[in-house]
Protein backbone atom coordinates (compact mmCIF):
# COMPACT_ATOMS: atom_id res chain seq x y z
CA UNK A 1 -7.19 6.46 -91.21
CA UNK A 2 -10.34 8.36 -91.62
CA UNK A 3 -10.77 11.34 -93.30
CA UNK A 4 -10.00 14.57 -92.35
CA UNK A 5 -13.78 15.46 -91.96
CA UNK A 6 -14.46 12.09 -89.69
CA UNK A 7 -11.68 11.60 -87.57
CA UNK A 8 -12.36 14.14 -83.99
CA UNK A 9 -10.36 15.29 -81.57
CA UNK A 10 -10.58 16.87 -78.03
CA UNK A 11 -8.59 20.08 -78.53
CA UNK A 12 -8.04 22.74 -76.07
CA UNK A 13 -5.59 25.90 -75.97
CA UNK A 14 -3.92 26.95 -72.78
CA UNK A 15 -2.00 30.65 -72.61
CA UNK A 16 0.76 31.10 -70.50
CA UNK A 17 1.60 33.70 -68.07
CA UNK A 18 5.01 34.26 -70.74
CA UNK A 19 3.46 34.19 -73.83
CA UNK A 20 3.40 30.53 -74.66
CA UNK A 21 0.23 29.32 -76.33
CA UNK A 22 -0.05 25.23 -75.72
CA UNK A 23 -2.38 22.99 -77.62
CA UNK A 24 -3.47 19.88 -75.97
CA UNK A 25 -4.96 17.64 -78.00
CA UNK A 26 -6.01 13.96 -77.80
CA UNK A 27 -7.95 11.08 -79.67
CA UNK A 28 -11.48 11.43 -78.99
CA UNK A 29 -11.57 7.98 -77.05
CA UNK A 30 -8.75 8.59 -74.86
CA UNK A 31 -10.45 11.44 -72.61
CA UNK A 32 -11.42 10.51 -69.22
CA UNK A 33 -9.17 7.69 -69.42
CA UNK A 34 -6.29 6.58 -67.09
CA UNK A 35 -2.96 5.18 -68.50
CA UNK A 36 -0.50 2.70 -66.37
CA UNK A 37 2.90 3.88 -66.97
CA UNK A 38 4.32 1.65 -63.81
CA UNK A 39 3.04 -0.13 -61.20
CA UNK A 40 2.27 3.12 -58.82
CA UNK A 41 2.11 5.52 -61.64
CA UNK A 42 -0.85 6.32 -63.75
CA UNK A 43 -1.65 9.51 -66.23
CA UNK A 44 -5.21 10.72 -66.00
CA UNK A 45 -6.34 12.22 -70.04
CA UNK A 46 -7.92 15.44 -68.15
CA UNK A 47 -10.88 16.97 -69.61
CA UNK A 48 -10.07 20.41 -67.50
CA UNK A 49 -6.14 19.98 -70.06
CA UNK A 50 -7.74 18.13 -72.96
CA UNK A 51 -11.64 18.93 -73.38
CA UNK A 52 -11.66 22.39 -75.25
CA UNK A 53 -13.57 21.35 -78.16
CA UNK A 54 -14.74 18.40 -80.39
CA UNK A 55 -12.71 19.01 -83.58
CA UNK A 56 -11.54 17.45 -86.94
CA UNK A 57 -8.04 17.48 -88.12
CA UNK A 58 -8.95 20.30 -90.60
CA UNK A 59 -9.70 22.42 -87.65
CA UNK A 60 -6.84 20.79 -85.37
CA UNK A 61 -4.49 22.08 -87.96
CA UNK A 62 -5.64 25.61 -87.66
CA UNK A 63 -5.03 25.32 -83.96
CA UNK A 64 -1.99 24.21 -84.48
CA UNK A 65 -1.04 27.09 -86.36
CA UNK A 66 -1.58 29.56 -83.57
CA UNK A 67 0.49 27.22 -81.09
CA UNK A 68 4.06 27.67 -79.52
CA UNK A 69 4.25 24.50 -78.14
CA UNK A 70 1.99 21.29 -79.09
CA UNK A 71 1.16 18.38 -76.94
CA UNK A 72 -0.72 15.24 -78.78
CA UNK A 73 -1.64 12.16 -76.99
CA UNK A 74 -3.19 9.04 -78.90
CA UNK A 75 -1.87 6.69 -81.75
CA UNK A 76 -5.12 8.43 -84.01
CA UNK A 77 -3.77 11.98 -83.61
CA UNK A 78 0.29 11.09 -83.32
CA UNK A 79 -0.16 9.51 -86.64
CA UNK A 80 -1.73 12.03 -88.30
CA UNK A 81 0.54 14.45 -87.45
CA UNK A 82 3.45 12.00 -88.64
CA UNK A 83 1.43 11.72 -92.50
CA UNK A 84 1.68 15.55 -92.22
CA UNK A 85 5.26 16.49 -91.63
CA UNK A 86 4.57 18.08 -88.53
CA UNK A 87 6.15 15.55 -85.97
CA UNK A 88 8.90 12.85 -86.82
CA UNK A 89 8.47 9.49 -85.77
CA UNK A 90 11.44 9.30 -84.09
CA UNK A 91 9.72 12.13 -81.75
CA UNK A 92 7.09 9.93 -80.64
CA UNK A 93 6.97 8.33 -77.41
CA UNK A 94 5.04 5.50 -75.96
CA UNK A 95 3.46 6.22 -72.95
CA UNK A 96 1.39 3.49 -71.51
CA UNK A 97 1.16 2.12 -74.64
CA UNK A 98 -0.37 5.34 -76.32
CA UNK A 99 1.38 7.68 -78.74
CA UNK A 100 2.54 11.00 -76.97
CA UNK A 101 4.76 13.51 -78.45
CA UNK A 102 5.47 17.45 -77.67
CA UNK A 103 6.85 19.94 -80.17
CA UNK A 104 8.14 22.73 -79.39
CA UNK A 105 8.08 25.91 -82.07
């Protein structure tokens, strides 16, 4: 894993009409991207849900912070969050292949 100065992120934080404040955030690589999750079903990595800012997981972590609810996509992200106590593993969810989990605070 790289360090916490190296590794990016697309972050992005959405408010909600009730007060929720949701982070998306993804491995740099994955935005842009669409993931097979069946035959007829993909899952497009959105820059207009994902593409807030350029980050590293210094500044992910303050973001995080300031979240009710947390959305991560990506085995780079997903893991780090694992090393840091701030997701199980058995929370994590393959989706396509690629690491997804939600928290909820």
């Amino acid at each position: 894993m790289e360090d916490n100065q190296q590794a990016r992120y697309w972050a992005k934080l959405h408010y909600s009409a009730t007060g929720e404040v949701v982070l998306a955030a993804c491995d740099l690589t994955l935005l842009g991207r669409m993931i097979p999750v069946s035959e007829d079903h993909v899952i497009e990595v959105s820059e207009e849900f994902y593409m807030g800012q350029s980050i590293n997981w210094d500044q992910l972590l303050i973001l995080i912070e300031k979240a009710t609810i947390i959305n991560l996509l990506g085995d780079e992200v997903v893991t780090r969050a694992i090393e840091h106590k701030i997701l199980a593993p058995e929370a994590v969810l393959k989706v396509g292949g690629v690491s997804h989990a939600q928290i909820m605070l």
